[in-house]
C-alpha atoms as a PDB file:
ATOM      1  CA  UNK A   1      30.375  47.700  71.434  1.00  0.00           C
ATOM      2  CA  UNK A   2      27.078  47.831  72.176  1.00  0.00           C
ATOM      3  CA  UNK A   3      24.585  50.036  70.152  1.00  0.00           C
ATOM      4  CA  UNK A   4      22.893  52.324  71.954  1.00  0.00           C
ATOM      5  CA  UNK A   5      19.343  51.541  72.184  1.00  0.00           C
ATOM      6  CA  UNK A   6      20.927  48.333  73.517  1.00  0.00           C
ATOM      7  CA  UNK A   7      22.701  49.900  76.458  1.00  0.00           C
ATOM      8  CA  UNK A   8      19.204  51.794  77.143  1.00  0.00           C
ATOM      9  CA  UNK A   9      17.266  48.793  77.169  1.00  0.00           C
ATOM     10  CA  UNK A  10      20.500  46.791  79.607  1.00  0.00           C
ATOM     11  CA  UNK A  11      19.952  49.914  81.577  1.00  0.00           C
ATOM     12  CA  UNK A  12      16.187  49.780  81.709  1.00  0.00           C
ATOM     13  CA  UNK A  13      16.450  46.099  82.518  1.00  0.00           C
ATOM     14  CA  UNK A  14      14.539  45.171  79.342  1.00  0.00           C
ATOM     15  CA  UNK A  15      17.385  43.028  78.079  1.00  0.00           C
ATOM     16  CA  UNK A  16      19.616  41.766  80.478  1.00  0.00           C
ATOM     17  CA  UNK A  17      23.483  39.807  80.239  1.00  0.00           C
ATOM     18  CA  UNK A  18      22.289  36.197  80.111  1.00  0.00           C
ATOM     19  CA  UNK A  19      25.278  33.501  80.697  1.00  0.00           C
ATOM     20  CA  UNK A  20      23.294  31.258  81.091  1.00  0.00           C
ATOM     21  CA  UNK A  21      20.038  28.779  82.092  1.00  0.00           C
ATOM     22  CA  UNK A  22      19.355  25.568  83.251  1.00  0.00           C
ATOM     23  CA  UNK A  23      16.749  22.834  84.816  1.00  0.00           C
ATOM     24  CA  UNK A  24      18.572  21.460  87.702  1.00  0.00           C
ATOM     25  CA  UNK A  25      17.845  20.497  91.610  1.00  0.00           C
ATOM     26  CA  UNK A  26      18.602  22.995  94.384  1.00  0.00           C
ATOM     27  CA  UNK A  27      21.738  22.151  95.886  1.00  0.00           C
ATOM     28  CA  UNK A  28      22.261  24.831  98.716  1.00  0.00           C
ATOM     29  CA  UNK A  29      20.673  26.545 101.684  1.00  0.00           C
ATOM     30  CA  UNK A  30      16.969  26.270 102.916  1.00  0.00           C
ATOM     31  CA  UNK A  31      15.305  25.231  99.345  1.00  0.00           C
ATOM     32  CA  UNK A  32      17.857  21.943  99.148  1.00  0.00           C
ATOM     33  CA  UNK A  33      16.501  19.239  96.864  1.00  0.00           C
ATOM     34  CA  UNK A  34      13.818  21.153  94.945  1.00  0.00           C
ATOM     35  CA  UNK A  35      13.869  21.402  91.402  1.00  0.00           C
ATOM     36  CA  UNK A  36      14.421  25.183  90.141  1.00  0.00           C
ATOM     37  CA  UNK A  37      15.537  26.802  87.209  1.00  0.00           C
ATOM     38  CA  UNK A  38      18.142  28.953  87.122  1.00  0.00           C
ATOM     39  CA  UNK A  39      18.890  32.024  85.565  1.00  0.00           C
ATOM     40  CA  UNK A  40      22.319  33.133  85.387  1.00  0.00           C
ATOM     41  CA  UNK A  41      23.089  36.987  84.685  1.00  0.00           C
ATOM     42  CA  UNK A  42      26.688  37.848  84.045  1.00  0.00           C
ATOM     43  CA  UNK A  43      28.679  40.790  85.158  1.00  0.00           C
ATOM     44  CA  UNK A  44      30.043  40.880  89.141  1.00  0.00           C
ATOM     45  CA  UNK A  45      33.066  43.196  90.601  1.00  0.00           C
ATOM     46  CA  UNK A  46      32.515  41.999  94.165  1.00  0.00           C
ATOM     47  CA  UNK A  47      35.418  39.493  93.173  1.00  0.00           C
ATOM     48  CA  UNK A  48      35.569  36.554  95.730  1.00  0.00           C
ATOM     49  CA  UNK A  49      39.152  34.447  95.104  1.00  0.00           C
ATOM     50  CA  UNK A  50      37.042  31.200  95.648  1.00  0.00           C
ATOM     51  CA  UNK A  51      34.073  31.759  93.083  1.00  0.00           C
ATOM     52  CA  UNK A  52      33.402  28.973  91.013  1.00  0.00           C
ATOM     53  CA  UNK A  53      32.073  30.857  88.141  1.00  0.00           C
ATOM     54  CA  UNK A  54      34.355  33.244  87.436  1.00  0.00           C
ATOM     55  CA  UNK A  55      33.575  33.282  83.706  1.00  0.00           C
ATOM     56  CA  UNK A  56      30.238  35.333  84.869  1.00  0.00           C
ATOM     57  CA  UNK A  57      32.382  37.943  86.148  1.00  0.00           C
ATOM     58  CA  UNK A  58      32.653  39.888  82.855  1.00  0.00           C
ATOM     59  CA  UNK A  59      29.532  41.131  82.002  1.00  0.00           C
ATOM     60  CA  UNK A  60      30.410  41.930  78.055  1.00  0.00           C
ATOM     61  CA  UNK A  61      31.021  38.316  77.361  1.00  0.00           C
ATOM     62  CA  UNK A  62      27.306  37.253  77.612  1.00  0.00           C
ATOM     63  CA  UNK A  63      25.004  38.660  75.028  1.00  0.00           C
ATOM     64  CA  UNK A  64      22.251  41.444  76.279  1.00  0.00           C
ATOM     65  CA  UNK A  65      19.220  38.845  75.441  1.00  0.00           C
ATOM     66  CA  UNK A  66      15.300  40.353  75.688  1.00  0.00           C
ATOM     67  CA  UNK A  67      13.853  40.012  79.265  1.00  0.00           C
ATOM     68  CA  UNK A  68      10.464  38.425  76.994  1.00  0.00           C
ATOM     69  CA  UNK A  69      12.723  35.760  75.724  1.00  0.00           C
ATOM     70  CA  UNK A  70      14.450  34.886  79.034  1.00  0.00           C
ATOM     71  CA  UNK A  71      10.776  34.369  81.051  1.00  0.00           C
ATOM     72  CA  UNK A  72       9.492  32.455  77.856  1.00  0.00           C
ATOM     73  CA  UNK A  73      12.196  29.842  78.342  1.00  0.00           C
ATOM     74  CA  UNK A  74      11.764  29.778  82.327  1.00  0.00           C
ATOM     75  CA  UNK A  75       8.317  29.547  82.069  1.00  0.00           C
ATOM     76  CA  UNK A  76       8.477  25.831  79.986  1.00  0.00           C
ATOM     77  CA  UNK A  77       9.596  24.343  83.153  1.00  0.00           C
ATOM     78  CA  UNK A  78       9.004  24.391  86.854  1.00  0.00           C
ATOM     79  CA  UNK A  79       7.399  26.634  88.998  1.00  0.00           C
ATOM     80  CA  UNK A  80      10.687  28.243  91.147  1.00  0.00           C
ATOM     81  CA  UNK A  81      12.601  30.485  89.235  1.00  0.00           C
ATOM     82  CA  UNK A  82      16.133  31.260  90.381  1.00  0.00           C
ATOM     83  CA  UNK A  83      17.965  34.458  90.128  1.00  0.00           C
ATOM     84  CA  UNK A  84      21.786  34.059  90.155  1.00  0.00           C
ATOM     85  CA  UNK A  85      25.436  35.198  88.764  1.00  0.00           C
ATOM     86  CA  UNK A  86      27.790  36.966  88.818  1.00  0.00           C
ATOM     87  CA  UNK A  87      25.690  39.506  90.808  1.00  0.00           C
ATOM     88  CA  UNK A  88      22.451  39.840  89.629  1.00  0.00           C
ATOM     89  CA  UNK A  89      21.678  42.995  91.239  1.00  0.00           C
ATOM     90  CA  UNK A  90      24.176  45.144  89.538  1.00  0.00           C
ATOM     91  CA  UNK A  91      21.396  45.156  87.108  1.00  0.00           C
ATOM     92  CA  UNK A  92      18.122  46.736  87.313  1.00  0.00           C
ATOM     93  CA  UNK A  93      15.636  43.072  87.923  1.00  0.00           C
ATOM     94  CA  UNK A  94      11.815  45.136  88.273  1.00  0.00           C
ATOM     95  CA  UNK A  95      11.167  43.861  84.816  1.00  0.00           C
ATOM     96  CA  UNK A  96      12.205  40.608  84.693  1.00  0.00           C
ATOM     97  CA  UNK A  97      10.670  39.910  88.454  1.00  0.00           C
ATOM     98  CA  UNK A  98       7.599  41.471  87.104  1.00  0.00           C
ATOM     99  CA  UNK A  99       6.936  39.269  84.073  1.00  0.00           C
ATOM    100  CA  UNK A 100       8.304  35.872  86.244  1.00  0.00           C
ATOM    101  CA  UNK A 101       5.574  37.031  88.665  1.00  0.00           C
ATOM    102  CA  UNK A 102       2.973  37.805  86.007  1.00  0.00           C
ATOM    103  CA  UNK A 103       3.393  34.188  84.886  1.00  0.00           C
ATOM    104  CA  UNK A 104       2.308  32.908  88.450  1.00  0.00           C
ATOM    105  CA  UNK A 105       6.422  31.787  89.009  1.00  0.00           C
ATOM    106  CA  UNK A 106       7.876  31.905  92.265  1.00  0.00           C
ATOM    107  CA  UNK A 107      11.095  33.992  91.969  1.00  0.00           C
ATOM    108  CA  UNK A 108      13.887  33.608  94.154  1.00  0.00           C
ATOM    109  CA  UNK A 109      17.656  35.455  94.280  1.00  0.00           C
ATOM    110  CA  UNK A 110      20.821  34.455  94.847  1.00  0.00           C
ATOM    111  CA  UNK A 111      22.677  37.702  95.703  1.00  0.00           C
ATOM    112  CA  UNK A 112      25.696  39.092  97.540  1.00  0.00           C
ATOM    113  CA  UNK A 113      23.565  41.795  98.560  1.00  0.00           C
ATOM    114  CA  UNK A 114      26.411  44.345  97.763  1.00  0.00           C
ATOM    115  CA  UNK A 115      23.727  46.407  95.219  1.00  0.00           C
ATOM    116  CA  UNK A 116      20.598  48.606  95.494  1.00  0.00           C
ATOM    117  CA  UNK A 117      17.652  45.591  96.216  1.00  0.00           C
ATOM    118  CA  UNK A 118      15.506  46.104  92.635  1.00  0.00           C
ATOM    119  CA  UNK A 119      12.715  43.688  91.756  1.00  0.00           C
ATOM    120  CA  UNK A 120      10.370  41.781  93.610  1.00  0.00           C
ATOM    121  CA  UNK A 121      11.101  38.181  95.217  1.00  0.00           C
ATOM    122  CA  UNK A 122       9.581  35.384  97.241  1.00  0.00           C
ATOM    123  CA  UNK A 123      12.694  34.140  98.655  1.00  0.00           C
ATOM    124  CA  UNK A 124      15.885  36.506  98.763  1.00  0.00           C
ATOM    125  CA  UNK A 125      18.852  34.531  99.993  1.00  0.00           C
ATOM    126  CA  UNK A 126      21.651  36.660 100.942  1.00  0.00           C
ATOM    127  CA  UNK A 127      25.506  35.446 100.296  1.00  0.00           C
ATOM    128  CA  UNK A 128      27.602  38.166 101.794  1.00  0.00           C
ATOM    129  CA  UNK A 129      31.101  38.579 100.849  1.00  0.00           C
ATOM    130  CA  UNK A 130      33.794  40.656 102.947  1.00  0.00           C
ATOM    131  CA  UNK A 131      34.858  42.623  99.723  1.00  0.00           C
ATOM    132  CA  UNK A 132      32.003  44.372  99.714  1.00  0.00           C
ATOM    133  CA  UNK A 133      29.154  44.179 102.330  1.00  0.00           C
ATOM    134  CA  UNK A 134      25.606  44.274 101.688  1.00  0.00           C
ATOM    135  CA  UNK A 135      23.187  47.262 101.491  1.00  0.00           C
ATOM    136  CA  UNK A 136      20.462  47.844 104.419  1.00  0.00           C
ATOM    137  CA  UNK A 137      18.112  46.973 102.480  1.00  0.00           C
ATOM    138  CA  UNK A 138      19.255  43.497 102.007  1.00  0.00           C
ATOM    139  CA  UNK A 139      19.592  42.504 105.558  1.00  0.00           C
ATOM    140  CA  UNK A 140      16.265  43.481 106.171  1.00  0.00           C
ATOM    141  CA  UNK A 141      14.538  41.369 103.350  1.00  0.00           C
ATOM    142  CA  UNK A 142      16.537  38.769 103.423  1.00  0.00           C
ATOM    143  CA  UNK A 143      14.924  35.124 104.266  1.00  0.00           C
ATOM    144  CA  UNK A 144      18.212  32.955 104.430  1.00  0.00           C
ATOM    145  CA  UNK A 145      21.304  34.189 104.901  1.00  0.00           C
ATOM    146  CA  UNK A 146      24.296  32.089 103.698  1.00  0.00           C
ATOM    147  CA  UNK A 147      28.010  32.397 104.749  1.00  0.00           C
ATOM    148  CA  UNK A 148      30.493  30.341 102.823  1.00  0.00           C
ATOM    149  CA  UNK A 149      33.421  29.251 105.750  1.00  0.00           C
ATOM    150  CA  UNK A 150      36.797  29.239 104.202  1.00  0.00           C
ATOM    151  CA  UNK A 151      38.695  29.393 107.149  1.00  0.00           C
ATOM    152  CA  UNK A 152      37.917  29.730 110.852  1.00  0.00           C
ATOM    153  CA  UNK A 153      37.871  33.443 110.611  1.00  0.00           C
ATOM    154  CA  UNK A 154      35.128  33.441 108.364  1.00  0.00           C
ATOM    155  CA  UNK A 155      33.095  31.909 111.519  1.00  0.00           C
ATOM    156  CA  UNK A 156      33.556  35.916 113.015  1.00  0.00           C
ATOM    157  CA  UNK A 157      32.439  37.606 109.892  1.00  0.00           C
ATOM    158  CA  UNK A 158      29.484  35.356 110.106  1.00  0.00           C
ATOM    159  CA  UNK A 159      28.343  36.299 113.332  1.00  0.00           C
ATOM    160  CA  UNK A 160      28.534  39.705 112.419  1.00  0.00           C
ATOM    161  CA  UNK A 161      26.932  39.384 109.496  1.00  0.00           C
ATOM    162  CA  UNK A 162      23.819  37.382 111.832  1.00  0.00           C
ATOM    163  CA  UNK A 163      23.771  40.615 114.123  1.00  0.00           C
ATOM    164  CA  UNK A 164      23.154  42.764 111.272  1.00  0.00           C
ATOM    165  CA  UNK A 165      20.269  40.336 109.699  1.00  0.00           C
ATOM    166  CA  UNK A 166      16.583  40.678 110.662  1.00  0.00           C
ATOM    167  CA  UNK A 167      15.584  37.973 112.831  1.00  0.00           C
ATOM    168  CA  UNK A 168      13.420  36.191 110.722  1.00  0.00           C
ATOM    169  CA  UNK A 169      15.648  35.095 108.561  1.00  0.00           C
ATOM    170  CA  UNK A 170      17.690  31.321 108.552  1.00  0.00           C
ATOM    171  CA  UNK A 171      21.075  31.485 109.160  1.00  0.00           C
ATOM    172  CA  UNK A 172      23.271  28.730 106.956  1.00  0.00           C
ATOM    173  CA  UNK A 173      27.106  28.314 107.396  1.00  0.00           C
ATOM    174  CA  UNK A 174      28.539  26.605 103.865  1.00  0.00           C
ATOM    175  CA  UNK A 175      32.217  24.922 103.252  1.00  0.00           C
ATOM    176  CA  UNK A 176      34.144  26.339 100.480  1.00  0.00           C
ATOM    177  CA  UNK A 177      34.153  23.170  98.309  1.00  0.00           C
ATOM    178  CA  UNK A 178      37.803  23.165  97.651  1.00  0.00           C
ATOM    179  CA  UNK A 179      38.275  23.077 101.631  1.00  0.00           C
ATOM    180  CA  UNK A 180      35.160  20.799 102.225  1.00  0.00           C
ATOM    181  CA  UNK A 181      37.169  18.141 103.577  1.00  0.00           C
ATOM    182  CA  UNK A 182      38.958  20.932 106.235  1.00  0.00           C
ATOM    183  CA  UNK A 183      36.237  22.635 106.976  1.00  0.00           C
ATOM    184  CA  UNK A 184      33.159  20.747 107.033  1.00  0.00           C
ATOM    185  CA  UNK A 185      33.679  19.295 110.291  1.00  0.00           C
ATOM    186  CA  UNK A 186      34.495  22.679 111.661  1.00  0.00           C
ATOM    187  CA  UNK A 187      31.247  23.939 110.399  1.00  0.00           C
ATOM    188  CA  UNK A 188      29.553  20.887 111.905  1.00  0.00           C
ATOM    189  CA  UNK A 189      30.968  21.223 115.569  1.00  0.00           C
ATOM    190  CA  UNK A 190      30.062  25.216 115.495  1.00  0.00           C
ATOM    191  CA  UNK A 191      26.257  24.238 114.408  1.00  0.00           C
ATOM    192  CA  UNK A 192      26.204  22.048 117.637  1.00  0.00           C
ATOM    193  CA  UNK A 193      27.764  24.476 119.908  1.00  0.00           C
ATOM    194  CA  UNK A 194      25.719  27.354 118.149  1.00  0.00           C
ATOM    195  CA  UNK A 195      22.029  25.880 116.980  1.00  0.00           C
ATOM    196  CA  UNK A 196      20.821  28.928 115.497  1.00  0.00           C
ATOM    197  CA  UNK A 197      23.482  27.908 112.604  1.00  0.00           C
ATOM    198  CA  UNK A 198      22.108  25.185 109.919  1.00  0.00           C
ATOM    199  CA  UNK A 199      24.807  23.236 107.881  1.00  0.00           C
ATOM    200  CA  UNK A 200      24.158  24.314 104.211  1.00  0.00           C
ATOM    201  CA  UNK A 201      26.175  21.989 101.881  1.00  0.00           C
ATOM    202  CA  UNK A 202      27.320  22.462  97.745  1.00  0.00           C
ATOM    203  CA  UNK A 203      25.071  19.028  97.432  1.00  0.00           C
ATOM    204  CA  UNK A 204      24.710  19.447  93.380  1.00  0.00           C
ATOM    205  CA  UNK A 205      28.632  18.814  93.065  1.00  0.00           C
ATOM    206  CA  UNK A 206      28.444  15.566  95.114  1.00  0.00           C
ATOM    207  CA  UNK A 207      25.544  14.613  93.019  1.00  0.00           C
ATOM    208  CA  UNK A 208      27.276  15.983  89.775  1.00  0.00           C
ATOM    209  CA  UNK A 209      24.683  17.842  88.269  1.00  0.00           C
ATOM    210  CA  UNK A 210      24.972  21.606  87.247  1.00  0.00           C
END
């Protein structure tokens, strides 16, 4: 159990669930190849069959740990900061955006969208799941959206899912990597016969790096 003051400051976003955070190279969507650091919050209930890190899910097995300390680390290392889970916006992220930005960091999220937008961010890529569909807000912020293809109907909820996006933002179809060697060539004749589409591929797990 959590003390009190604890839970105030979780609530407050002055200490957040940390799983975890690593130095690693971009593997999906527009930002490919570029070295990032992520930051990995626990705690998500949108509860897709295919996540690969369902240990993030439970938010009470990673340790509330001081916003201060989590931007100290991040700031030891590149420039591009990423936001990720579980779902990051179940929690509140104005502080910890605010002290990434005070340190001159570009902050980017990962998100599902399926929570109240909090914080602020220089790229916002938006991951939406059929469990539980994004907020407003999130379609209209959103610079990249990313929809992972794990069968062919998943090419229908991504179309809706582009209607409801603002038209700025990059639109990124992405095998499930259990099915990559099903669906990938699916995905690939859809971007040709639809060119708005880019082909967004899981390319840290071919190079085996986290």
């Amino acid at each position: 159990m959590l003390t009190k003051e604890i839970q105030i400051a979780v609530e407050k976003g002055e200490m957040l669930p940390l799983m975890e955070e690593f130095y690693t190279i971009q593997g999906e969507g527009y930002h490919t190849g570029t070295a990032a650091y992520f930051i990995r919050i626990g705690g998500c209930d949108v509860g897709c069959h295919w996540c690969d890190v369902k240990e993030s899910w439970n938010a009470a097995l990673h340790p509330p740990t001081k916003t201060d300390l989590i931007v100290e680390n991040a700031k030891k290392f590149g420039k591009t900061i990423v936001v990720t889970g579980g779902e990051p916006l179940t929690w509140d992220m104005k502080v910890l955006t605010q002290k990434l930005k005070a340190e001159n960091l570009q902050v980017h999220i990962e998100t599902s969208g399926a929570y109240p937008v909090t914080g602020t961010w220089d790229w916002f890529c938006l991951s939406p799941k059929k469990n539980k569909l994004p907020v407003a807000d999130a379609y209209a912020i959103a610079h990249e959206l990313k929809v992972i293809i794990y069968n062919k109907h998943d090419f229908i909820f991504a179309e809706e899912q582009a209607a409801k996006i603002n038209d700025k933002a990059i639109l990124f179809l992405q095998p499930e990597w259990s099915k990559k060697e099903e669906i990938t060539p699916l995905i690939v004749d859809y971007v040709m016969n639809n060119p708005k589409w880019r082909v967004s591929l899981q390319t840290h797990k071919y190079l085996n790096i986290p």
